[in-house]
C-alpha atoms as a PDB file:
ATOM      1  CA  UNK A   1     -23.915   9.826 -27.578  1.00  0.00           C
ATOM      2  CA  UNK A   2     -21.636   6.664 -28.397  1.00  0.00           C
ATOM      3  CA  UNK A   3     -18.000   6.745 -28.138  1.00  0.00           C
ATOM      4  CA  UNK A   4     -16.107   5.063 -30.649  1.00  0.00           C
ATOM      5  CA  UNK A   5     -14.865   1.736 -29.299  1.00  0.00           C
ATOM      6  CA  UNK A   6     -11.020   2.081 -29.613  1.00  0.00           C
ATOM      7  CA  UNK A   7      -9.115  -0.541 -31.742  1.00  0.00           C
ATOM      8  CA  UNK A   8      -6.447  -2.512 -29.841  1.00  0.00           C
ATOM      9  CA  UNK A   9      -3.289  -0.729 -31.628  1.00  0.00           C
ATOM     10  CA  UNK A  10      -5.206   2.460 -30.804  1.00  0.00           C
ATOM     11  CA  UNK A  11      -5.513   1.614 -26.824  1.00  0.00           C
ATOM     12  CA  UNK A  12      -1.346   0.405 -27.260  1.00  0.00           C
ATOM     13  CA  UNK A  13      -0.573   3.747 -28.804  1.00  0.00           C
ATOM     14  CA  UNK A  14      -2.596   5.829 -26.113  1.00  0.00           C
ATOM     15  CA  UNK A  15       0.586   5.831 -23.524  1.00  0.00           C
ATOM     16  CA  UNK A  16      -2.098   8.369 -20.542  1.00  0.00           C
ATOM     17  CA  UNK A  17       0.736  10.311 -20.112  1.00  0.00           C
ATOM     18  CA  UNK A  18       3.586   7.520 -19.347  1.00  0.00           C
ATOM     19  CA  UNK A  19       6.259   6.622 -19.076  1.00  0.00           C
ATOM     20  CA  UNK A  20       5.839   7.791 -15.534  1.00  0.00           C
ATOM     21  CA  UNK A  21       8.483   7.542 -12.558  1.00  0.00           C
ATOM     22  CA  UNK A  22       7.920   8.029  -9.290  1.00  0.00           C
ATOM     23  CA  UNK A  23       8.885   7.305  -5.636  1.00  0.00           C
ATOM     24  CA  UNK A  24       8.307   4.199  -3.956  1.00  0.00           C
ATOM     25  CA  UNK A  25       5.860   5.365  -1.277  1.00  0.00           C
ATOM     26  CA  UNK A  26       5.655   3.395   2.555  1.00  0.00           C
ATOM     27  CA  UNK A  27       3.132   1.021   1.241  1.00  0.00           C
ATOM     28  CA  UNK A  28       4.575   0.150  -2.311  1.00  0.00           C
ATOM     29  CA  UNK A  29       8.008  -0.529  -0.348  1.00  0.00           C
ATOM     30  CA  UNK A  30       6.581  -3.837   1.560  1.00  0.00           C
ATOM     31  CA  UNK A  31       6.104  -5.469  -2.224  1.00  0.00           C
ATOM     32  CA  UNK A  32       8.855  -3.433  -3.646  1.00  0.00           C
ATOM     33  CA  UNK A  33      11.935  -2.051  -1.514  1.00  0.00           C
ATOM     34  CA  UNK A  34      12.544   1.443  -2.303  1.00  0.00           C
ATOM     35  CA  UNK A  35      13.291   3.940  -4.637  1.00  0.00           C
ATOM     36  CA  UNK A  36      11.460   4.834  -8.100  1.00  0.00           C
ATOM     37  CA  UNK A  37       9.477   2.770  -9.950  1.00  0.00           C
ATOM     38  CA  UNK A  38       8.684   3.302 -13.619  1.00  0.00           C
ATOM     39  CA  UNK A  39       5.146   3.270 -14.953  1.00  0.00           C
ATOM     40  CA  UNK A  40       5.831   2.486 -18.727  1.00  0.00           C
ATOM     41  CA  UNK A  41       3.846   3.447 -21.793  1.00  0.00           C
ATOM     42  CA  UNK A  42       2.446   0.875 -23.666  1.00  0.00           C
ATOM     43  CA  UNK A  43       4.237   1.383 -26.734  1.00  0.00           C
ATOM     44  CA  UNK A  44       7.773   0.614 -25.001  1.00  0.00           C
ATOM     45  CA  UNK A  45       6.463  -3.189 -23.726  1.00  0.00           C
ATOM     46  CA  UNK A  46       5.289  -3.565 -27.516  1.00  0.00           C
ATOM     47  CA  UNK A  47       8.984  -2.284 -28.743  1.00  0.00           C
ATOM     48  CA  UNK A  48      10.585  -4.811 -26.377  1.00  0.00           C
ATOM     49  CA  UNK A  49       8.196  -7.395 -27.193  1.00  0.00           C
ATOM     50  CA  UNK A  50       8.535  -6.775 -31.030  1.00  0.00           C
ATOM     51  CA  UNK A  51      12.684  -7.043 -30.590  1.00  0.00           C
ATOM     52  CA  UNK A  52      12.523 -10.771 -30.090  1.00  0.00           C
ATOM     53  CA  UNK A  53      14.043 -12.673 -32.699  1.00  0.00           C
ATOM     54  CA  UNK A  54      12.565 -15.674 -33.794  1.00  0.00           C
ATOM     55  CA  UNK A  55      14.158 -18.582 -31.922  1.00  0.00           C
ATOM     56  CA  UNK A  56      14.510 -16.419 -28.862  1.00  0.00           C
ATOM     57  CA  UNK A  57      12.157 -15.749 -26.362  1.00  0.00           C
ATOM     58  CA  UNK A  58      11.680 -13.387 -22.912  1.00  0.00           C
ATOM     59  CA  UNK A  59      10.235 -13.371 -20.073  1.00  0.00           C
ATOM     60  CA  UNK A  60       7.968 -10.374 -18.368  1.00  0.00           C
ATOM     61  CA  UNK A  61      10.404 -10.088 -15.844  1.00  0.00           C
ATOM     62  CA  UNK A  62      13.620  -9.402 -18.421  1.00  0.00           C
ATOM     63  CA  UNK A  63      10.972  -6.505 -19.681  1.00  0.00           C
ATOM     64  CA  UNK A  64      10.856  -5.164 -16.106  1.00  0.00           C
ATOM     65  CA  UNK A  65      14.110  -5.259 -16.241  1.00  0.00           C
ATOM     66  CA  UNK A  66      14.671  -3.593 -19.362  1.00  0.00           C
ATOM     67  CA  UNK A  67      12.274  -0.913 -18.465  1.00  0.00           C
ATOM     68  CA  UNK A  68      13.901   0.152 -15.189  1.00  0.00           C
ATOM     69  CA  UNK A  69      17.244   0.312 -16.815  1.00  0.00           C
ATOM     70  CA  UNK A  70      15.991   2.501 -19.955  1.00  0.00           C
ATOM     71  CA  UNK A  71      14.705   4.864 -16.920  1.00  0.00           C
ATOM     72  CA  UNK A  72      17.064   4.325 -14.240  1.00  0.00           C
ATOM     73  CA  UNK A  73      14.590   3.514 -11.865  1.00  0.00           C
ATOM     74  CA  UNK A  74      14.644   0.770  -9.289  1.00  0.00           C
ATOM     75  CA  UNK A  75      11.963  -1.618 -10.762  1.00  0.00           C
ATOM     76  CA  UNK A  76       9.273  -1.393 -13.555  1.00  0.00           C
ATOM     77  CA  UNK A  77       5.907  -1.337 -12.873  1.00  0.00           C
ATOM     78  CA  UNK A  78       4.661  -5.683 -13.136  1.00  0.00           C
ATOM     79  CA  UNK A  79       1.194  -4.482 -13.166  1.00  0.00           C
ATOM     80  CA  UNK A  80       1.251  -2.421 -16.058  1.00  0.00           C
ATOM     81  CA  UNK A  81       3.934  -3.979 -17.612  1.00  0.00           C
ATOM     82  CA  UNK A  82       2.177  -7.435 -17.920  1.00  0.00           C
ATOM     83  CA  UNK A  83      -1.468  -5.744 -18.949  1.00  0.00           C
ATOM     84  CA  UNK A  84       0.872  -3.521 -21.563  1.00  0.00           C
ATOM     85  CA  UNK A  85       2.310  -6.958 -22.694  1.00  0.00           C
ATOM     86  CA  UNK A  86      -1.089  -8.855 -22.747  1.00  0.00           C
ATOM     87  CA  UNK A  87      -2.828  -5.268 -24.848  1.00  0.00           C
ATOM     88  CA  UNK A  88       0.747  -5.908 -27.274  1.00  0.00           C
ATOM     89  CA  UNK A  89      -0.086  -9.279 -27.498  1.00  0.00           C
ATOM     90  CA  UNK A  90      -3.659  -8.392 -28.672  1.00  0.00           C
ATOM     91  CA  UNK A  91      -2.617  -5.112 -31.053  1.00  0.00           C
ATOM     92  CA  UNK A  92      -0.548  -7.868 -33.122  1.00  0.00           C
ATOM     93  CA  UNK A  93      -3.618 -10.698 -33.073  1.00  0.00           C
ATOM     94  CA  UNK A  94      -5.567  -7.571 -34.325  1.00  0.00           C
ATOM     95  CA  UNK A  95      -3.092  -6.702 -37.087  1.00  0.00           C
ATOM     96  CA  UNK A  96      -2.656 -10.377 -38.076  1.00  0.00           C
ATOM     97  CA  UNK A  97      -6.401 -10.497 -38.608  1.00  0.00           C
ATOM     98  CA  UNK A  98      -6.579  -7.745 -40.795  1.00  0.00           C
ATOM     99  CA  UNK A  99      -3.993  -8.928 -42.823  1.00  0.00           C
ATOM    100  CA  UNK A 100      -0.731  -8.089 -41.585  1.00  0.00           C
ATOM    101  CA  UNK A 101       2.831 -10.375 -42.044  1.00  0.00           C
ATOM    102  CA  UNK A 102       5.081  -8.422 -39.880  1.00  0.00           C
ATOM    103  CA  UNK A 103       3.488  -8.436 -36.160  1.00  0.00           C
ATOM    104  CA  UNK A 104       4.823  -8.596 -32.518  1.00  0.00           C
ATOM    105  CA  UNK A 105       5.644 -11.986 -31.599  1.00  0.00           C
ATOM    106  CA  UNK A 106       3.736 -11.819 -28.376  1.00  0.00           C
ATOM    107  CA  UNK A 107       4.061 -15.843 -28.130  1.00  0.00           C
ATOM    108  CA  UNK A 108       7.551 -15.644 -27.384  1.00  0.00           C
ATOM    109  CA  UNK A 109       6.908 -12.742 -24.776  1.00  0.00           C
ATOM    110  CA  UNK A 110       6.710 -15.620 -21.116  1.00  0.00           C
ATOM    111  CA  UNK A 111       5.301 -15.478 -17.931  1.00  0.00           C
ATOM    112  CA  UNK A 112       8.005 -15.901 -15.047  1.00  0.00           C
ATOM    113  CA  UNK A 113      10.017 -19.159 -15.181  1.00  0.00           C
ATOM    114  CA  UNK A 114       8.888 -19.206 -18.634  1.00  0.00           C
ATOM    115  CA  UNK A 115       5.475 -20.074 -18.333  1.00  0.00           C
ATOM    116  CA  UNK A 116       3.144 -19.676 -21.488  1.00  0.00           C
ATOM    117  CA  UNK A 117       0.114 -16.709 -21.172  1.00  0.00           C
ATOM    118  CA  UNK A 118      -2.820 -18.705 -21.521  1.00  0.00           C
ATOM    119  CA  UNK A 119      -4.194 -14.847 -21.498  1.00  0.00           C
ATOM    120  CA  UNK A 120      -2.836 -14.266 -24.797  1.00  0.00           C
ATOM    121  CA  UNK A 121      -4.799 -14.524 -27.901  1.00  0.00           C
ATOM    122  CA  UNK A 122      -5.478 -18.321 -28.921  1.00  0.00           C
ATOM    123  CA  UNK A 123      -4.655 -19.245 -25.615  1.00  0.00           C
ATOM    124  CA  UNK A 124      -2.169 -22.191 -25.041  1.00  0.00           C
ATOM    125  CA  UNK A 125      -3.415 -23.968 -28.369  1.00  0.00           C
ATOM    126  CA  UNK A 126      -1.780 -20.925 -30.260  1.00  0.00           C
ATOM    127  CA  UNK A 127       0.829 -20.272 -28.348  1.00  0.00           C
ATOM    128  CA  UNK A 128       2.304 -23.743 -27.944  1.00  0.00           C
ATOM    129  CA  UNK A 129       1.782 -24.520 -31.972  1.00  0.00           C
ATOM    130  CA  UNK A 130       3.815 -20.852 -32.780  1.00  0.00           C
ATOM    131  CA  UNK A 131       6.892 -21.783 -30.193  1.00  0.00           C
ATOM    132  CA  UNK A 132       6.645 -25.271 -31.384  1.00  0.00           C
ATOM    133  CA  UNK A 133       7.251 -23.976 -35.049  1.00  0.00           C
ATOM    134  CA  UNK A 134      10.024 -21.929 -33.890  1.00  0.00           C
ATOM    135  CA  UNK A 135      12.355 -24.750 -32.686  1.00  0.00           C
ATOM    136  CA  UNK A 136      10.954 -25.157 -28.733  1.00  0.00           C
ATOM    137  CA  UNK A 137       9.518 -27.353 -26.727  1.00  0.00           C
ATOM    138  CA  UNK A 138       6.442 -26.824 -24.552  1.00  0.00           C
ATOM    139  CA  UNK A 139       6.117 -28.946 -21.727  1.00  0.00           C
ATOM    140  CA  UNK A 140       2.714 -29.536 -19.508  1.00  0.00           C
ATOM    141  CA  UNK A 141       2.567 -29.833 -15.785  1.00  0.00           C
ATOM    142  CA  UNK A 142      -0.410 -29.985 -14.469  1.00  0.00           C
ATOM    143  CA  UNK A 143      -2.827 -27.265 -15.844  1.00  0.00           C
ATOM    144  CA  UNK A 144       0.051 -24.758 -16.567  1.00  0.00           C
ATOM    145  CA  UNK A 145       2.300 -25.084 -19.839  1.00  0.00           C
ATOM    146  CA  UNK A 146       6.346 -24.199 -19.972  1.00  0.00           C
ATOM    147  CA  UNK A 147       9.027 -23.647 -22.499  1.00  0.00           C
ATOM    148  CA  UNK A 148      11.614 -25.724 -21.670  1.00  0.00           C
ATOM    149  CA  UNK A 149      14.645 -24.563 -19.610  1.00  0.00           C
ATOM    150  CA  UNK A 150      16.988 -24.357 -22.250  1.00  0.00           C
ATOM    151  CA  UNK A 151      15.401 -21.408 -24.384  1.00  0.00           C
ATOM    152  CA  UNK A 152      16.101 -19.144 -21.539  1.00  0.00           C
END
């Protein structure tokens, strides 16, 4: 018996009973410090991805940031947080496909010090053309592509 492969707005609405806080345990505390750390649901990292404005972008680190203030926790989760933000960026590629207008902006969602996702859907080709429309400029250094400074 086949299970139905699950759509990628389906996996983004599945939240496996998060958001989730707990302690930060001896060996989390090396990486992390201490205190809680919140495991978010997907949905929230698509809501704070989706609030971007065009013109303005973020960084996975001010959605960590976000996140552990919205639960009063130390820090947010940057596992989960950046596979939550790469499954966003693929719910809205999926919606966009099928024919919908109004989809996260997952291109202005940025890596830390405002690198572009190459993970994200169209890779850097996509991504760069999208800011580019939007007013920025995407600058190459070596293999790895940036926004520059001034947009964050």
């Amino acid at each position: 018996m086949s299970r139905k492969k699950l759509s990628w707005r389906e996996k983004l609405l599945d939240n496996k009973g998060h958001p989730t806080v707990i302690s930060i345990n001896d060996e989390m505390s090396l990486r992390w410090g201490t205190g809680t750390v919140v495991i978010p649901a997907p949905i929230e990292v698509n809501e704070i991805m989706r609030s971007v404005l065009k013109g303005e972008l973020i960084t996975i680190d001010e959605i960590r940031r976000r996140l552990a203030a919205k639960h009063g926790t130390n820090i947010a989760c940057p596992i989960t947080t950046g596979i939550f933000a790469w499954m966003a960026a693929h719910a809205a590629d999926e919606a966009e496909a099928a024919g919908a207008r109004r989809i996260t902006p997952y291109w202005r969602t940025l890596k830390s010090g405002g690198e572009l996702n190459q993970k994200y859907p169209g890779g850097i080709e996509n991504l760069r053309a999208r800011l580019e429309a939007e007013g920025h400029t995407v600058l190459q250094r070596r293999k790895r592509y940036f926004v520059e400074k001034d947009g964050l």
